[in-house]
Structures are given as C-alpha cells and as structure tokens.
PDB file of N, CA and C in Angstrom:
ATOM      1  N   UNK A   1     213.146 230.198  83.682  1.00  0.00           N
ATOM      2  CA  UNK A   1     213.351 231.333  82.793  1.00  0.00           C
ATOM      3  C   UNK A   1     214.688 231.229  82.093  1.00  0.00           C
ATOM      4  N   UNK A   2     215.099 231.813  80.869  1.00  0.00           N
ATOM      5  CA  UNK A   2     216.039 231.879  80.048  1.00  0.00           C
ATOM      6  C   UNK A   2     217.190 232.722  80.929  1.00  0.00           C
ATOM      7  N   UNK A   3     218.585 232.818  80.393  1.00  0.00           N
ATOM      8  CA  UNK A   3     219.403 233.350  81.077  1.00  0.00           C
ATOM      9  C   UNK A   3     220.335 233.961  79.859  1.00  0.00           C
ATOM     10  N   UNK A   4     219.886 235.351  79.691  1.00  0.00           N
ATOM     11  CA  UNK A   4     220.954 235.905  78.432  1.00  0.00           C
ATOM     12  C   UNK A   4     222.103 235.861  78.553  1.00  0.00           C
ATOM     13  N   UNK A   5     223.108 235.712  77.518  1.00  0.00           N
ATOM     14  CA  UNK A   5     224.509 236.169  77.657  1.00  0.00           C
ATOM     15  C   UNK A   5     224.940 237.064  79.079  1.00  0.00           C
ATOM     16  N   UNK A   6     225.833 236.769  79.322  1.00  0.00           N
ATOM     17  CA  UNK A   6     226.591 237.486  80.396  1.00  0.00           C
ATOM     18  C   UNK A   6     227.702 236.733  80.554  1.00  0.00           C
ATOM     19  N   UNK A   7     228.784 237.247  81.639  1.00  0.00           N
ATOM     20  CA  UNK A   7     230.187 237.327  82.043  1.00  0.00           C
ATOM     21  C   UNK A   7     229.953 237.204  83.490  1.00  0.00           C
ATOM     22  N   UNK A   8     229.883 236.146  84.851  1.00  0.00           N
ATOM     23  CA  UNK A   8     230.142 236.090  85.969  1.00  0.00           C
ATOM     24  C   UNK A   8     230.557 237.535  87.165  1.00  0.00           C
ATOM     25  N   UNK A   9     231.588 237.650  86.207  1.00  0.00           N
ATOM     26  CA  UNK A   9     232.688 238.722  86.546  1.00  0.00           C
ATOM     27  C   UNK A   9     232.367 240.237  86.681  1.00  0.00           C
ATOM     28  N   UNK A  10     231.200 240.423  85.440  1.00  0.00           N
ATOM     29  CA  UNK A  10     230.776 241.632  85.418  1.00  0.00           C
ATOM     30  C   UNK A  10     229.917 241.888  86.163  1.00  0.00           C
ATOM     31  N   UNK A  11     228.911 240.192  86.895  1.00  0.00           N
ATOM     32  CA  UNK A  11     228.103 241.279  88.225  1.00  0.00           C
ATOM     33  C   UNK A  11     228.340 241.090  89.498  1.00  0.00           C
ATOM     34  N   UNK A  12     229.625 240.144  89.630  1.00  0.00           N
ATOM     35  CA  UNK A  12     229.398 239.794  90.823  1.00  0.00           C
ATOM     36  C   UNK A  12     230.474 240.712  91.551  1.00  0.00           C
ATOM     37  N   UNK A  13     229.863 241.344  93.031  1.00  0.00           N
ATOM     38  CA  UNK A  13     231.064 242.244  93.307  1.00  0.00           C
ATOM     39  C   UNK A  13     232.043 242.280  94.408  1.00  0.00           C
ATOM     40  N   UNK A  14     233.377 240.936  93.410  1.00  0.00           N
ATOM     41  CA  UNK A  14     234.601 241.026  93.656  1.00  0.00           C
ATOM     42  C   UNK A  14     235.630 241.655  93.051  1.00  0.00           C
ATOM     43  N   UNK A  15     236.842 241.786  93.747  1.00  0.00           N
ATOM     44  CA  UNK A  15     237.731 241.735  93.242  1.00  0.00           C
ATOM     45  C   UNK A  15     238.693 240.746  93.232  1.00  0.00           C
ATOM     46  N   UNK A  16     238.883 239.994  92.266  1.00  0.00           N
ATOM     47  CA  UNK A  16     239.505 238.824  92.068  1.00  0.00           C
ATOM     48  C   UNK A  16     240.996 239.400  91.865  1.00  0.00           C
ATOM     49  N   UNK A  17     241.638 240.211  91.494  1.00  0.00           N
ATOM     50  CA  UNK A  17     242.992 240.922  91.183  1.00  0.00           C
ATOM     51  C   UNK A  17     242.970 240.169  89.365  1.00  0.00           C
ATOM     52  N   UNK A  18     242.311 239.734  88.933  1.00  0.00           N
ATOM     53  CA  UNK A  18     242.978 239.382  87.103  1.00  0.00           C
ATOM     54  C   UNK A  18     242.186 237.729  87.159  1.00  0.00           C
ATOM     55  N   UNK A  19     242.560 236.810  87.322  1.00  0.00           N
ATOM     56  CA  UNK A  19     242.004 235.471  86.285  1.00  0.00           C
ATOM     57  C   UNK A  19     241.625 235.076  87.508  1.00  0.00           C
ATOM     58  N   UNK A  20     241.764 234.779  89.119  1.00  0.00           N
ATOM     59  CA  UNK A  20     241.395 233.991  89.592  1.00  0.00           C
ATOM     60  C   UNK A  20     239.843 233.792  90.130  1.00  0.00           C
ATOM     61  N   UNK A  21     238.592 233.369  89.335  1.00  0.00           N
ATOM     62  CA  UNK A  21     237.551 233.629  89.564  1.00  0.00           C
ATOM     63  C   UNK A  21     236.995 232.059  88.453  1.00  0.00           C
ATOM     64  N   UNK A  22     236.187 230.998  89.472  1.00  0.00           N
ATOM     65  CA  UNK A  22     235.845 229.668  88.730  1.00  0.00           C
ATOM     66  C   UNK A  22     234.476 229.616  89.011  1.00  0.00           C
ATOM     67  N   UNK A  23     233.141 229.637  88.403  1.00  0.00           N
ATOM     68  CA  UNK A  23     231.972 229.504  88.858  1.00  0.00           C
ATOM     69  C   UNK A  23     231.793 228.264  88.690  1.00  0.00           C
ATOM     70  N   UNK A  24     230.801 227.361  89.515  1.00  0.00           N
ATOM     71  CA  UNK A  24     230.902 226.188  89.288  1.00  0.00           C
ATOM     72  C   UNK A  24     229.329 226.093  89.506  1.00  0.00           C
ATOM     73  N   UNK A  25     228.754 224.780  88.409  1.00  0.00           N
ATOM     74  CA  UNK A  25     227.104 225.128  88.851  1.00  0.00           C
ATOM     75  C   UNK A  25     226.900 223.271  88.674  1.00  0.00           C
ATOM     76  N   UNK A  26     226.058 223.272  89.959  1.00  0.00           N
ATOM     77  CA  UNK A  26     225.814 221.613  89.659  1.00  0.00           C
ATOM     78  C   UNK A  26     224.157 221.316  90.638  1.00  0.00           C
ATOM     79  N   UNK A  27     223.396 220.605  89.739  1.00  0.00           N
ATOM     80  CA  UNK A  27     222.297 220.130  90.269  1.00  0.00           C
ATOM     81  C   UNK A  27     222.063 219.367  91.305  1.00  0.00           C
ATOM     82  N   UNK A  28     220.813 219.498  92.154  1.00  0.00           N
ATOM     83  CA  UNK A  28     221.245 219.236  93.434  1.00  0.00           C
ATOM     84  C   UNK A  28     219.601 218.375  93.712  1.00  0.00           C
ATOM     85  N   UNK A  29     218.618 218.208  92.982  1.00  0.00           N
ATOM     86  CA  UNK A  29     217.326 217.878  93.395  1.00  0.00           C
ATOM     87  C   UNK A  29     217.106 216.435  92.538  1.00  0.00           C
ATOM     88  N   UNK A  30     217.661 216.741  91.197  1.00  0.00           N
ATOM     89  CA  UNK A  30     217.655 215.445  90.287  1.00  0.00           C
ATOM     90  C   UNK A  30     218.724 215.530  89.456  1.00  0.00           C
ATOM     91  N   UNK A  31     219.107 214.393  89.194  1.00  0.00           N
ATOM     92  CA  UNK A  31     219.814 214.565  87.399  1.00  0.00           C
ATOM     93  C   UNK A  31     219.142 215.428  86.368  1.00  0.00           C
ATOM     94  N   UNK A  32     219.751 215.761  85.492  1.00  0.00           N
ATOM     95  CA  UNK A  32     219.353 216.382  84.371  1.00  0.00           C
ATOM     96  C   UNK A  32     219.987 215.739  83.218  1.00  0.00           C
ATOM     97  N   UNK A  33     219.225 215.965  82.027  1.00  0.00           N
ATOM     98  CA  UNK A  33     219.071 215.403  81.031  1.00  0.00           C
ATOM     99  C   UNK A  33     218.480 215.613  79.812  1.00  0.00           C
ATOM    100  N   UNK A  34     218.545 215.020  78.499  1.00  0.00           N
ATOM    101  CA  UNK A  34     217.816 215.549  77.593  1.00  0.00           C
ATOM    102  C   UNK A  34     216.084 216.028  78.163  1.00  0.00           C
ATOM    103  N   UNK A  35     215.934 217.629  77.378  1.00  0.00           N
ATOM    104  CA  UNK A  35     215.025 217.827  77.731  1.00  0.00           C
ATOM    105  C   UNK A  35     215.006 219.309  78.690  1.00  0.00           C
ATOM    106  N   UNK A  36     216.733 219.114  79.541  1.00  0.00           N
ATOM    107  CA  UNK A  36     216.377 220.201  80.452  1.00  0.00           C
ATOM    108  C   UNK A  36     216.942 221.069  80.100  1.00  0.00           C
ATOM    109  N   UNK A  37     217.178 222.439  80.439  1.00  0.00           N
ATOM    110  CA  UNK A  37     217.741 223.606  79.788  1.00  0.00           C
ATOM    111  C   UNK A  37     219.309 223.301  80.670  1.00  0.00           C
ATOM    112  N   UNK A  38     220.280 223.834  79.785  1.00  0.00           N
ATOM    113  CA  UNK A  38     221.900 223.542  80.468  1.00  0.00           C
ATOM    114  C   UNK A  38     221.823 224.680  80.171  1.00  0.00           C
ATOM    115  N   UNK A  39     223.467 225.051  80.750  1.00  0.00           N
ATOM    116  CA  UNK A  39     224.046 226.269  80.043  1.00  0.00           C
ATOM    117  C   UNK A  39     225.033 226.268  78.773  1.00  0.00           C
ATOM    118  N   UNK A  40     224.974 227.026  78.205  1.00  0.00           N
ATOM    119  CA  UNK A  40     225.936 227.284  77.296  1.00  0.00           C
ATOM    120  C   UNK A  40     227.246 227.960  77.190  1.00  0.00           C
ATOM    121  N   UNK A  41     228.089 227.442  76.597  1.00  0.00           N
ATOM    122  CA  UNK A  41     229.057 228.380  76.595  1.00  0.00           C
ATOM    123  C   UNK A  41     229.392 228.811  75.369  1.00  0.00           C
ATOM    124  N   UNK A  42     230.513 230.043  75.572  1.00  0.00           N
ATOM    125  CA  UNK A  42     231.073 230.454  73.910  1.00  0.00           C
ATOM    126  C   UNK A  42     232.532 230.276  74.382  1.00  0.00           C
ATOM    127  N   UNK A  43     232.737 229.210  74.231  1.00  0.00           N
ATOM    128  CA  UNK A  43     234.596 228.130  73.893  1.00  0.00           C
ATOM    129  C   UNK A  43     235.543 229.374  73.643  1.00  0.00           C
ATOM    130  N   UNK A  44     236.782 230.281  74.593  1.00  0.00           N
ATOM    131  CA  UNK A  44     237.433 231.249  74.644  1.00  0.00           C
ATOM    132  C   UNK A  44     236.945 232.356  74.435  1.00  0.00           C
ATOM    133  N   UNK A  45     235.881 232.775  75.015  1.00  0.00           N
ATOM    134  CA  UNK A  45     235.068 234.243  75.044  1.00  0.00           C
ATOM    135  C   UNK A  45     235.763 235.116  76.172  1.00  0.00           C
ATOM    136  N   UNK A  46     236.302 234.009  77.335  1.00  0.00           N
ATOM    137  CA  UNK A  46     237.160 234.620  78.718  1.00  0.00           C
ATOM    138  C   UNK A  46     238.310 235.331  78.037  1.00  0.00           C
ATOM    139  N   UNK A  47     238.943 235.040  76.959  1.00  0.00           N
ATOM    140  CA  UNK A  47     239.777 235.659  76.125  1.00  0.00           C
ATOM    141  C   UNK A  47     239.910 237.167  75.551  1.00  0.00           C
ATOM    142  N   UNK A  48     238.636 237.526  75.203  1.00  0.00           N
ATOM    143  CA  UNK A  48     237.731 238.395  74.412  1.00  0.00           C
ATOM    144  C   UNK A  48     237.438 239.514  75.390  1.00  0.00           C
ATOM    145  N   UNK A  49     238.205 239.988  76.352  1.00  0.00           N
ATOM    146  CA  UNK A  49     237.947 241.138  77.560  1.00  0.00           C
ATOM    147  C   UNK A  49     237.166 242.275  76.967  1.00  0.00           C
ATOM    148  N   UNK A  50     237.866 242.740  75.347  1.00  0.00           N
ATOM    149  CA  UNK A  50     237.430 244.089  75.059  1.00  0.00           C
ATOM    150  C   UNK A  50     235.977 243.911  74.180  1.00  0.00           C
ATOM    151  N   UNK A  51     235.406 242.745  73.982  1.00  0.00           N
ATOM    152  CA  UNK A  51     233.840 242.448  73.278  1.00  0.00           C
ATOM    153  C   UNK A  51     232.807 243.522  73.683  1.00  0.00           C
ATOM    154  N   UNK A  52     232.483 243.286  75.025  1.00  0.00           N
ATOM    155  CA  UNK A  52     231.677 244.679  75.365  1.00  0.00           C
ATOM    156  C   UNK A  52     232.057 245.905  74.962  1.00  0.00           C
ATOM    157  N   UNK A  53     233.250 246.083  74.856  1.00  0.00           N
ATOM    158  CA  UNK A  53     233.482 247.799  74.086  1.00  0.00           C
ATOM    159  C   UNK A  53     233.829 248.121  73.281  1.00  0.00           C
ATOM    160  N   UNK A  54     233.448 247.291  72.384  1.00  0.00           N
ATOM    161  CA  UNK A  54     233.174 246.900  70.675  1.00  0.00           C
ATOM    162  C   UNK A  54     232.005 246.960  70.130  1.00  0.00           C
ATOM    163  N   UNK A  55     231.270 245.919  71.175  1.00  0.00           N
ATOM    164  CA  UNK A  55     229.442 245.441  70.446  1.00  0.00           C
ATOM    165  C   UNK A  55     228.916 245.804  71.424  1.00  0.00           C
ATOM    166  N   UNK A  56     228.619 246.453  72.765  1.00  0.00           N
ATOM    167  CA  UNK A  56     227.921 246.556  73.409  1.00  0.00           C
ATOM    168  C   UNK A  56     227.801 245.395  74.600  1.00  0.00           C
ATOM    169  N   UNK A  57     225.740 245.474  75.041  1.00  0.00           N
ATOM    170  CA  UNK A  57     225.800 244.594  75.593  1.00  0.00           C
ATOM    171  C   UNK A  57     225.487 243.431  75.022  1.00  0.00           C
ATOM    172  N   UNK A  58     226.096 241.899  76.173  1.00  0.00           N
ATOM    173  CA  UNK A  58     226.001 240.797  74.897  1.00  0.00           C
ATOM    174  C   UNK A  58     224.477 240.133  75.089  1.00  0.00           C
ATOM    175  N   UNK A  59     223.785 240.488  75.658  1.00  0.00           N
ATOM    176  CA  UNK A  59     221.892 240.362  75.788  1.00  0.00           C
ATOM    177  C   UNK A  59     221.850 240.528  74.564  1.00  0.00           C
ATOM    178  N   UNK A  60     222.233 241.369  73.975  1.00  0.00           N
ATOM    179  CA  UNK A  60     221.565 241.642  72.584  1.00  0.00           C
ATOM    180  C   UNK A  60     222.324 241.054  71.346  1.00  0.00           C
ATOM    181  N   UNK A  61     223.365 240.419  71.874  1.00  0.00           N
ATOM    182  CA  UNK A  61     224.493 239.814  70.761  1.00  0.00           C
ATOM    183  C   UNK A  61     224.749 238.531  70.540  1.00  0.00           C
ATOM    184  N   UNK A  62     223.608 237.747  70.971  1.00  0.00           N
ATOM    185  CA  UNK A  62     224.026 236.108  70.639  1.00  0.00           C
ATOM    186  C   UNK A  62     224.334 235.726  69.245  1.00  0.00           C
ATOM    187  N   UNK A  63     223.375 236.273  68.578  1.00  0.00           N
ATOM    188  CA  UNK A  63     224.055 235.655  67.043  1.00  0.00           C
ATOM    189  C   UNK A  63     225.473 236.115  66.850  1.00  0.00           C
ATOM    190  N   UNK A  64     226.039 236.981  66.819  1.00  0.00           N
ATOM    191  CA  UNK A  64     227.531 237.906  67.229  1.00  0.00           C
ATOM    192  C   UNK A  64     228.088 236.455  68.005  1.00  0.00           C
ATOM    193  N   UNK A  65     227.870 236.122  69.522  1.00  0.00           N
ATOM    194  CA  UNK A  65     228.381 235.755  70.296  1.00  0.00           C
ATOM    195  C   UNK A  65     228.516 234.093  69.354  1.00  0.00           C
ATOM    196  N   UNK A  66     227.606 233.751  68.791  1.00  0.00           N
ATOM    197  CA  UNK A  66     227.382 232.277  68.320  1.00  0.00           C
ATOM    198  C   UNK A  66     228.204 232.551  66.835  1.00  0.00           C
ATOM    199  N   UNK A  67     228.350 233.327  66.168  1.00  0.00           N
ATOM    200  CA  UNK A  67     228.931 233.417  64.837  1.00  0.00           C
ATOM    201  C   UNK A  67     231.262 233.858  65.811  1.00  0.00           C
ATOM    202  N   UNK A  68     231.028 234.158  66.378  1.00  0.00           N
ATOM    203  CA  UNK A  68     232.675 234.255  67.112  1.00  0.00           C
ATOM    204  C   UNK A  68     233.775 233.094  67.809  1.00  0.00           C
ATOM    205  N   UNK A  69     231.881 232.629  68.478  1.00  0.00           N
ATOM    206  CA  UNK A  69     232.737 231.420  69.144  1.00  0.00           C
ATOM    207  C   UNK A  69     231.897 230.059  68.816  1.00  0.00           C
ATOM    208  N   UNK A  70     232.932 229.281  69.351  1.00  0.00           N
ATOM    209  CA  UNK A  70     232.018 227.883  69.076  1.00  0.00           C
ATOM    210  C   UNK A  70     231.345 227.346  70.348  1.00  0.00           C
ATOM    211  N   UNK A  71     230.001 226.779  70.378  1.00  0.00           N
ATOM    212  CA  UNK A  71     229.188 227.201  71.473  1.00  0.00           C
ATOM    213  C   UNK A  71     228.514 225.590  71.913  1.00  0.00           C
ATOM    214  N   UNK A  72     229.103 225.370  73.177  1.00  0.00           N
ATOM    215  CA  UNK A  72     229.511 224.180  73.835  1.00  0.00           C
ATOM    216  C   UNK A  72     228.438 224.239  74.969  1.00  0.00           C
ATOM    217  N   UNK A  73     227.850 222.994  75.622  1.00  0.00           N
ATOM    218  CA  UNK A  73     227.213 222.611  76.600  1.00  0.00           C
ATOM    219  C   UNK A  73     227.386 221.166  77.082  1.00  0.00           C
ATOM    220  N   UNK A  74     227.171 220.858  77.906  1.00  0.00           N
ATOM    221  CA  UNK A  74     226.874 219.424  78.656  1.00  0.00           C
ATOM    222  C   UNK A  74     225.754 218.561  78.250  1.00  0.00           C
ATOM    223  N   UNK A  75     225.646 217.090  77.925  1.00  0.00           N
ATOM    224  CA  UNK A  75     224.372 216.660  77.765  1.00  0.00           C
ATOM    225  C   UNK A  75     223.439 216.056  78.761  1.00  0.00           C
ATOM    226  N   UNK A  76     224.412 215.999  79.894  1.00  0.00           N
ATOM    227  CA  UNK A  76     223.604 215.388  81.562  1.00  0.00           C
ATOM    228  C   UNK A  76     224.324 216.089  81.936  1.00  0.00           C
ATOM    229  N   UNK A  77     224.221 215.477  83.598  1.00  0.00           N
ATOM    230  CA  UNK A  77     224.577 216.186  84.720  1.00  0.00           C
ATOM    231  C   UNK A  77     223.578 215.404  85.611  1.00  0.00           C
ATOM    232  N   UNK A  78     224.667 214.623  85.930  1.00  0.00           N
ATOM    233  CA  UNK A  78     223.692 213.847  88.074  1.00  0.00           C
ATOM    234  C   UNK A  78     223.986 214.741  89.103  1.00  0.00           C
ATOM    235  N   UNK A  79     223.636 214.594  89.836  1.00  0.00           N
ATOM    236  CA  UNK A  79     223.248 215.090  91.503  1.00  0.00           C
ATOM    237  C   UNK A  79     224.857 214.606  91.966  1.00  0.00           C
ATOM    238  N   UNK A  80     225.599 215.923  91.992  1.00  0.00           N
ATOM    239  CA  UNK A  80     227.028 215.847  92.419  1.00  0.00           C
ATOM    240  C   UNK A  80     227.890 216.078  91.268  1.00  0.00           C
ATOM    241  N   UNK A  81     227.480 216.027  89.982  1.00  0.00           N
ATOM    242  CA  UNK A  81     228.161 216.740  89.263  1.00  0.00           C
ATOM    243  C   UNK A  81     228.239 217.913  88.478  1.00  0.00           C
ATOM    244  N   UNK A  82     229.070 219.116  88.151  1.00  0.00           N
ATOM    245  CA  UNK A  82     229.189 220.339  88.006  1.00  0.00           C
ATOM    246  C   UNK A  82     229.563 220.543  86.826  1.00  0.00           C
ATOM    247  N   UNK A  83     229.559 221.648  86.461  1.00  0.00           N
ATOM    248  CA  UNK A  83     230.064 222.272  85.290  1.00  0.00           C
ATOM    249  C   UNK A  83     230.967 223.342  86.030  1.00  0.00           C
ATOM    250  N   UNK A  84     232.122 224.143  85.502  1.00  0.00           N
ATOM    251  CA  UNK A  84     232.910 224.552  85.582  1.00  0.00           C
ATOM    252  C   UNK A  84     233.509 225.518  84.804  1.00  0.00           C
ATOM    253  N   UNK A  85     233.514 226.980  84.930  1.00  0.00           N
ATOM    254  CA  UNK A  85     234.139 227.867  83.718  1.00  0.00           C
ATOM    255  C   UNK A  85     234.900 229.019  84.469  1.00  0.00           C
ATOM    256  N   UNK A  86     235.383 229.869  83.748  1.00  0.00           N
ATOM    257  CA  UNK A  86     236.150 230.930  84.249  1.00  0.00           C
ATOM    258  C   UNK A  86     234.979 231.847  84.199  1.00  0.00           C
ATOM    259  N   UNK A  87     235.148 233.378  85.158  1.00  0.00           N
ATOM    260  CA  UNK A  87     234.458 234.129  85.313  1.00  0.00           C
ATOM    261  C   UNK A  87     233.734 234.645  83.997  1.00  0.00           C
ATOM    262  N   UNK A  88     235.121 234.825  83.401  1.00  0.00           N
ATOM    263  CA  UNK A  88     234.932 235.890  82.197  1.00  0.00           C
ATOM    264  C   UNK A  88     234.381 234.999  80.804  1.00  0.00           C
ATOM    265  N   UNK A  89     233.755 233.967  81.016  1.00  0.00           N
ATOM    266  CA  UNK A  89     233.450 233.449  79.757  1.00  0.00           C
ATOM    267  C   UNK A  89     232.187 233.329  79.675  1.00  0.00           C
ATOM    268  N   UNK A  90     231.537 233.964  78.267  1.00  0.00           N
ATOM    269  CA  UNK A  90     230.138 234.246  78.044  1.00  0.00           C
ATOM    270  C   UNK A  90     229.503 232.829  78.175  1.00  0.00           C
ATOM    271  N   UNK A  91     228.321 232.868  78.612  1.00  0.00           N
ATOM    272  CA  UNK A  91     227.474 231.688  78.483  1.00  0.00           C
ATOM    273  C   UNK A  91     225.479 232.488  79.137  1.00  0.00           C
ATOM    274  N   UNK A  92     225.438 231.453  78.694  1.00  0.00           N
ATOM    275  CA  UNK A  92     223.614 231.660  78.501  1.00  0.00           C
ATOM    276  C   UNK A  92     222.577 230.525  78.982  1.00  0.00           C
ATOM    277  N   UNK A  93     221.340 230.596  79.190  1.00  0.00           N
ATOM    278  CA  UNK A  93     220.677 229.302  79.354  1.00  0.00           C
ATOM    279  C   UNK A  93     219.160 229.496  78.396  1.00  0.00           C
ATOM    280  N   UNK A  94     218.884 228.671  77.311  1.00  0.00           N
ATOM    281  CA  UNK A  94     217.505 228.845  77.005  1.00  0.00           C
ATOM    282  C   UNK A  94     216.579 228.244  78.235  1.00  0.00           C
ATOM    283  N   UNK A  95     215.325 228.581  78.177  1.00  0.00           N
ATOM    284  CA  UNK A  95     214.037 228.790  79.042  1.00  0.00           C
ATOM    285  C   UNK A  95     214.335 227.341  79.473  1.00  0.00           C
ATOM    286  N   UNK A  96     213.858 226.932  80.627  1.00  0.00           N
ATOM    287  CA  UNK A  96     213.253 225.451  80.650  1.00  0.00           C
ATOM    288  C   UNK A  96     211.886 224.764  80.245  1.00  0.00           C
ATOM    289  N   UNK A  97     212.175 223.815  80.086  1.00  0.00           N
ATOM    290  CA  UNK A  97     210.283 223.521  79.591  1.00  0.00           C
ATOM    291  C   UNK A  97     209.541 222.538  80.771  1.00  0.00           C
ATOM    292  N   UNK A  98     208.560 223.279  80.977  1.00  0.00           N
ATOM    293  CA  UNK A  98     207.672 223.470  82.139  1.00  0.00           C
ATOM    294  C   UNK A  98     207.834 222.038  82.296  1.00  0.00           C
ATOM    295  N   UNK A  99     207.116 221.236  81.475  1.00  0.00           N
ATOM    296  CA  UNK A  99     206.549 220.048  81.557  1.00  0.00           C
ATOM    297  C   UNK A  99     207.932 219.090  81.994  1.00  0.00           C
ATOM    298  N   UNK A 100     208.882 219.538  81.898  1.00  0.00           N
ATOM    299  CA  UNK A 100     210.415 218.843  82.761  1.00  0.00           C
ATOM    300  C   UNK A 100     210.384 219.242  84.398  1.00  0.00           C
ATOM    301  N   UNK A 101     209.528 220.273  84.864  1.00  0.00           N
ATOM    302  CA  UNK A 101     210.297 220.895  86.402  1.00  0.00           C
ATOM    303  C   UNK A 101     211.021 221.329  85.949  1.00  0.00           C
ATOM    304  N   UNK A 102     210.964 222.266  87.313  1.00  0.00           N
ATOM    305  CA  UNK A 102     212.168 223.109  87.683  1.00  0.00           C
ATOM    306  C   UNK A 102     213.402 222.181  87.962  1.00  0.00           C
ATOM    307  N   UNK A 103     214.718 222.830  87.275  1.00  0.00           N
ATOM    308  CA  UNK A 103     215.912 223.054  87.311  1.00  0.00           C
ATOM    309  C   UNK A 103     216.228 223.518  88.476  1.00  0.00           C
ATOM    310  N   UNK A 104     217.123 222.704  89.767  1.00  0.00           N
ATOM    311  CA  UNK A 104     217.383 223.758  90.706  1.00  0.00           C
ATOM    312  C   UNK A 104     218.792 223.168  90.595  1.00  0.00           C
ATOM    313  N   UNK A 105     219.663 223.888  90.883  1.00  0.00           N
ATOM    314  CA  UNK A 105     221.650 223.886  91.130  1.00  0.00           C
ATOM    315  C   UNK A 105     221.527 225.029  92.096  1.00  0.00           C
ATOM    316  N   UNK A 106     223.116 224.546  92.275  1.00  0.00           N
ATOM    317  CA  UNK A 106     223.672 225.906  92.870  1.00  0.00           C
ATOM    318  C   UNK A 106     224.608 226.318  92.319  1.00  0.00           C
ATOM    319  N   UNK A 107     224.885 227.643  92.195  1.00  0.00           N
ATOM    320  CA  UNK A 107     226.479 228.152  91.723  1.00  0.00           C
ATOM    321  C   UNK A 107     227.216 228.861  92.285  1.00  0.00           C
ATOM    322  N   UNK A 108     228.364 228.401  92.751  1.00  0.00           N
ATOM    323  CA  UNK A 108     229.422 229.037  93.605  1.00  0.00           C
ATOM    324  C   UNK A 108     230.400 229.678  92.962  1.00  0.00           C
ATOM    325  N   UNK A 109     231.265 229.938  93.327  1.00  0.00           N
ATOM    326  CA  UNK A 109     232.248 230.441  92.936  1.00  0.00           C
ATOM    327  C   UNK A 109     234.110 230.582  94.211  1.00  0.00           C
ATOM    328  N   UNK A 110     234.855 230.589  92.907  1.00  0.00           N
ATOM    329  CA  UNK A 110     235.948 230.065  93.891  1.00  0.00           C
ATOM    330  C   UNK A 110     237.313 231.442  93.485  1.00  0.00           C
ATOM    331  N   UNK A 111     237.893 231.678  93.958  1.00  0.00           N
ATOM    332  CA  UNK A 111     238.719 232.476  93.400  1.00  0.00           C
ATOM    333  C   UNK A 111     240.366 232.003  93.920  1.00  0.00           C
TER     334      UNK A 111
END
C-alpha cells in the first residue's frame, strides 16, 4: 500500500526534547530495486516545523509538498542497507506493484 506524506515525529509517542529523533528503514528479505516502491523525501522539510499550521494536513498536500521542496529517493537498497532521515522530514511511499512482492524493512528509530 501507498504511504501519504507524514512527519515520524508527529505519530510516534516520544519525547525526543527538540532534534534528536533518526528513523532508519532498511530491507531485510531481498534487495530492492528498480521497480519497487522506495520512499521519498522532501530535501529540508525537517526545517519547515510551522507547514502544518499553514496548509493543513500534508495527506492532502503533495503537490504543495513537491512544488516547496525538492523530492529525493534511493534507487536500490540490499539486505543491510538503510536509508536514514530526521524525524521531522516529510516523506511518502507510492503503492508497490504486486507483480514485484511485497516490500518488507524495518524501521527503527534512534534518538
């Protein structure tokens, strides 16, 4: 399934005291590769604290979110390697396509 815009930070329930919060997501069954759904990011959105109480929620604001920032992803990823962002930085995943399998990672987080 697809994964709308969101912020780490806004559901997960810590308190980090301010910046220290790193989600880290890395595949764990196969490599990935053209074909599979990654995530996305929007390049200094962790910046952008007051966005939600400006535009709302950002489910409904990707073109917003894609016209603000410049919007970055990975093109692989093997079995042991991760991606890495701050809490507060928007990112998204389009759907996967069936005919690839399931996508499985895990995502942790470090503070």
């Amino acid at each position: 399934n697809a994964t709308g815009w969101h912020r780490d930070l806004q559901l997960v329930p810590l308190d980090t005291r301010g910046r220290g919060y790193v989600t880290f997501w890395c595949p764990y069954e196969r490599p990935l590769g053209e074909g599979d759904s990654f995530l996305h990011f929007a390049v200094g959105s962790q910046r952008d604290i007051g966005f939600e109480y400006w535009y709302g929620n950002p489910e409904k604001l990707g073109p917003l979110i894609a016209a603000r920032y410049a919007i970055t992803r990975v093109a692989s990823l093997d079995v042991g390697d991760c991606t890495a962002h701050d809490g507060w930085t928007f990112h998204t995943a389009p759907p996967q396509d069936p005919s690839r399998g399931a996508r499985k990672a895990v995502a942790f987080c470090v503070e």
